[in-house]
Protein backbone atom coordinates (compact mmCIF):
# COMPACT_ATOMS: atom_id res chain seq x y z
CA UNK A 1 -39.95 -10.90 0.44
CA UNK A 2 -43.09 -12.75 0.39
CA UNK A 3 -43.08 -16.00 -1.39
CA UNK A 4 -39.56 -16.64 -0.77
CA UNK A 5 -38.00 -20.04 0.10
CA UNK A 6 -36.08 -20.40 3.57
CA UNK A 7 -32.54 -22.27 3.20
CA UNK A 8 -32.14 -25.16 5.47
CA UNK A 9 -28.54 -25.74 6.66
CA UNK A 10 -27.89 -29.33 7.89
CA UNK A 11 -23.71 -29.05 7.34
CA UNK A 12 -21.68 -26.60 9.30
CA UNK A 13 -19.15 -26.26 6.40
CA UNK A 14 -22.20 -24.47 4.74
CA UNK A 15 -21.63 -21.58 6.92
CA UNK A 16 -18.10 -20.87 5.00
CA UNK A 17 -20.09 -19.01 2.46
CA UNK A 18 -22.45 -18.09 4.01
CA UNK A 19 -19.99 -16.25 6.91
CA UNK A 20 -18.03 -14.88 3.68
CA UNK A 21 -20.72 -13.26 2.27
CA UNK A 22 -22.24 -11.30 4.70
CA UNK A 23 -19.31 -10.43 6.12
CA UNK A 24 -17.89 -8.41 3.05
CA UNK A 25 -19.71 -4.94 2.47
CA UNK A 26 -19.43 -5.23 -0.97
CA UNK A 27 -21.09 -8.89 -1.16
CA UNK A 28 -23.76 -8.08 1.67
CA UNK A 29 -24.90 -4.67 -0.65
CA UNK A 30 -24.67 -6.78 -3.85
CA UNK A 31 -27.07 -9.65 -1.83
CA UNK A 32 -29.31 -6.50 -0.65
CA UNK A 33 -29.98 -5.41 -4.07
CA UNK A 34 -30.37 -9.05 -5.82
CA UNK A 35 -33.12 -9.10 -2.58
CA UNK A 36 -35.25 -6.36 -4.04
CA UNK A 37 -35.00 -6.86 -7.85
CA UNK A 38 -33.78 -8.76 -10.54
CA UNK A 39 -30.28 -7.25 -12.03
CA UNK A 40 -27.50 -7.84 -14.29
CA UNK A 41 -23.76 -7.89 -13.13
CA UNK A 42 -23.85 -4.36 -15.61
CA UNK A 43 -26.14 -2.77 -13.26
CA UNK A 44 -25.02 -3.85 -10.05
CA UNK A 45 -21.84 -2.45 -11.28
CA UNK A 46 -23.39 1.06 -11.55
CA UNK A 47 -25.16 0.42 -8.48
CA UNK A 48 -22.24 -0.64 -6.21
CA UNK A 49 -19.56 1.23 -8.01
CA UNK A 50 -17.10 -1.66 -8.62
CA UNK A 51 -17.45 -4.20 -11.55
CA UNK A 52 -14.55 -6.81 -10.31
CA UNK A 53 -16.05 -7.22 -7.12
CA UNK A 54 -19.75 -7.05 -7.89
CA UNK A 55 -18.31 -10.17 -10.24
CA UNK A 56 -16.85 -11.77 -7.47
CA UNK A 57 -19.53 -11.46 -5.02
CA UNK A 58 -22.22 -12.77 -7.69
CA UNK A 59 -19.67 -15.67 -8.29
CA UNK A 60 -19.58 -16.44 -4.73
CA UNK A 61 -23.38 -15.69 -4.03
CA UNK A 62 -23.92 -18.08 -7.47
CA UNK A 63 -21.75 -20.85 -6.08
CA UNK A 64 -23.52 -20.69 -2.51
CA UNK A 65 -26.77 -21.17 -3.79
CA UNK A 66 -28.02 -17.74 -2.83
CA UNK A 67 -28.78 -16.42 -5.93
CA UNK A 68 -30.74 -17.32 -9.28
CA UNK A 69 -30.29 -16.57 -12.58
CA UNK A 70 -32.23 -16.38 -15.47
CA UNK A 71 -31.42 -14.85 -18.92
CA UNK A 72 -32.92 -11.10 -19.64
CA UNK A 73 -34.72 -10.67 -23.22
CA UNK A 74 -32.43 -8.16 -24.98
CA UNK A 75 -33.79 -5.04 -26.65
CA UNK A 76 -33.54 -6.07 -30.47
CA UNK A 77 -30.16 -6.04 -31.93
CA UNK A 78 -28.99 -6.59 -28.18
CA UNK A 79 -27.12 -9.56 -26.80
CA UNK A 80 -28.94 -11.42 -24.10
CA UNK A 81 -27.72 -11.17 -20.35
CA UNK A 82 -28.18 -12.87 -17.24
CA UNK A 83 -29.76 -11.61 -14.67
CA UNK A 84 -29.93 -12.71 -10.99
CA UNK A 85 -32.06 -12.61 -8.14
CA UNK A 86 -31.69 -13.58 -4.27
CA UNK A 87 -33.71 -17.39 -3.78
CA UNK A 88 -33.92 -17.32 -0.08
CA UNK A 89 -35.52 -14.37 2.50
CA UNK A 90 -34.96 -16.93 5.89
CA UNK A 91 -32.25 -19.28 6.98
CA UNK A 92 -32.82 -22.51 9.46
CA UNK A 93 -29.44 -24.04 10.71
CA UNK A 94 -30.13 -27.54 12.02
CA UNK A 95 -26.42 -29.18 12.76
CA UNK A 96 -24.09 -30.09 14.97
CA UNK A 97 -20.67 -29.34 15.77
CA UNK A 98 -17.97 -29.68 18.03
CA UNK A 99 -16.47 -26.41 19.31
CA UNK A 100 -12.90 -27.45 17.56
CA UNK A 101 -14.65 -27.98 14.36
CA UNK A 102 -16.87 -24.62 14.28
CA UNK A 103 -14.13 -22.52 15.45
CA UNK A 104 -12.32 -24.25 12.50
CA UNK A 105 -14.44 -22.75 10.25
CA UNK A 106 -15.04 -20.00 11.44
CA UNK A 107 -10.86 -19.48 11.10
CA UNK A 108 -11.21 -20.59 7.83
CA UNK A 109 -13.96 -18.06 6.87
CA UNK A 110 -11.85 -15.37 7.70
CA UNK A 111 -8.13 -16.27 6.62
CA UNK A 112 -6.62 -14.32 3.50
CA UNK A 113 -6.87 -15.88 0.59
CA UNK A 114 -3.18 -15.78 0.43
CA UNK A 115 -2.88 -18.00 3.71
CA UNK A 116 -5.71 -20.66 1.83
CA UNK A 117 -4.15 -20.74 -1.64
CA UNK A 118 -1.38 -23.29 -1.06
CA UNK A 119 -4.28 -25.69 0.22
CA UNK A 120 -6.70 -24.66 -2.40
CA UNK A 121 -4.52 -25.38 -5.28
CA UNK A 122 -2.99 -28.21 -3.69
CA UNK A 123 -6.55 -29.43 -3.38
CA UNK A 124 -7.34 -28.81 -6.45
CA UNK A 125 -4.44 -30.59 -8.00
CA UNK A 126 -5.32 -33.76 -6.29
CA UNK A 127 -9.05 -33.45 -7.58
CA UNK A 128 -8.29 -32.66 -11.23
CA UNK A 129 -6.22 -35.77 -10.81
CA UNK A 130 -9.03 -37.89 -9.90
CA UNK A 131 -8.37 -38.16 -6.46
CA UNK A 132 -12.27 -36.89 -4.98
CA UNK A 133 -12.91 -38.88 -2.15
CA UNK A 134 -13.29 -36.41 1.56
CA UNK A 135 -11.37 -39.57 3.46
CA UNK A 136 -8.65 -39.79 1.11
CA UNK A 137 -7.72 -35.97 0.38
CA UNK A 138 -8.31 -35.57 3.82
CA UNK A 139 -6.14 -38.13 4.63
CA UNK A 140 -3.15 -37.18 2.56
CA UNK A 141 -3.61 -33.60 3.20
CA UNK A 142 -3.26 -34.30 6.73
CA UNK A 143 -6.14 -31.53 7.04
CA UNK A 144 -9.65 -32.56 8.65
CA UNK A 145 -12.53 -33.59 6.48
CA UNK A 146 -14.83 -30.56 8.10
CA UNK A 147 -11.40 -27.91 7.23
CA UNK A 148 -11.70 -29.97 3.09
CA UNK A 149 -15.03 -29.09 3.13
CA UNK A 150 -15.24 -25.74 3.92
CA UNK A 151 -11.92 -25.24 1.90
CA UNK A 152 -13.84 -26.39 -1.29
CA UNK A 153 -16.83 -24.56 -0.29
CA UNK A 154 -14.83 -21.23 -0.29
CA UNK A 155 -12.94 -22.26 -3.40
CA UNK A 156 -14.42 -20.69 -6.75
CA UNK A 157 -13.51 -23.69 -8.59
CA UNK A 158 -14.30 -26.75 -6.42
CA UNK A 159 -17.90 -27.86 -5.09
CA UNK A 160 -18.79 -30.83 -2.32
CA UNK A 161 -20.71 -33.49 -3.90
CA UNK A 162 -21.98 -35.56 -0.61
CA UNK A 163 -18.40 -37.62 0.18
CA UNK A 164 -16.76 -35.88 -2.91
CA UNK A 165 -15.01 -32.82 -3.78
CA UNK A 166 -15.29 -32.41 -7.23
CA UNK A 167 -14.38 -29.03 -9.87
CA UNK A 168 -17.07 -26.51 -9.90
CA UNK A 169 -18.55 -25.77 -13.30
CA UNK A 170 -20.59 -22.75 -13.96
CA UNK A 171 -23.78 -23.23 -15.37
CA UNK A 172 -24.33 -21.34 -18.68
């Protein structure tokens, strides 16, 4: 773990992700792994014994910014994959927050995806339709800016830009 970078958290919404994916066995052993080697999704498939959630937790660990990726060199007559590795060994959190707003997001963390969907997709309705500002979709969502940001933090297709929520898009 030598030689590894430590992740500085200066926004409390960053602990959305961070909270979801250590606190899912699945994404915490898929995290462990991508900490001592490089691997495909293929392999920590075989390793964790379930490929839709190994694909979920790299999507989530991908999104997060706790994971790299690189492409693997394919044995010839083989398709190139990607491969991914953890980018941080230590954490630094450096913020503050009121008790209403951590215990916010901490709620939010841990609520069903069925509970957040109506204010996911709502949220992403407004921001396909151009409306990206925090103030405003927090505004007419009648939901706090810190609760928008952590929303589109946990959402796998929206990403905070600064002031902005705006769609996610995978790199390829």
């Amino acid at each position: 773990m030598t030689g590894k970078r430590t992740r500085i958290i200066n926004d409390p919404s960053d602990l959305v992700p961070l909270l979801q994916a250590f606190g899912s066995n699945v994404h915490k052993k898929v995290f462990d792994e991508l900490c001592k080697d490089w691997h495909t999704e293929r392999e920590l498939a075989l390793l964790i014994g379930d490929e839709s959630s190994v694909h979920r937790s790299v999507t989530l660990l991908r999104k997060s910014g706790l994971i790299e990726t690189k492409w693997r060199v394919p044995e010839p007559g083989a398709s190139p994959e990607k491969e991914y590795h953890s980018t941080y060994s230590r954490v630094q959190a450096n913020f503050g927050a009121s008790m209403e707003d951590l215990s916010e997001l901490i709620s939010l963390t841990f609520m069903s995806d069925e509970d957040l969907r109506s204010v996911t997709e709502k949220l992403q309705k407004m921001v396909g339709g151009g409306n990206n500002s925090l103030s405003n979709l927090s505004r007419e969502m009648g939901l706090s800016q810190i609760f928008i940001r952590g929303a589109a933090k946990r959402a796998e297709r929206l990403a905070v830009r600064g002031q902005r929520i705006e769609p996610y898009e995978e790199d390829l």
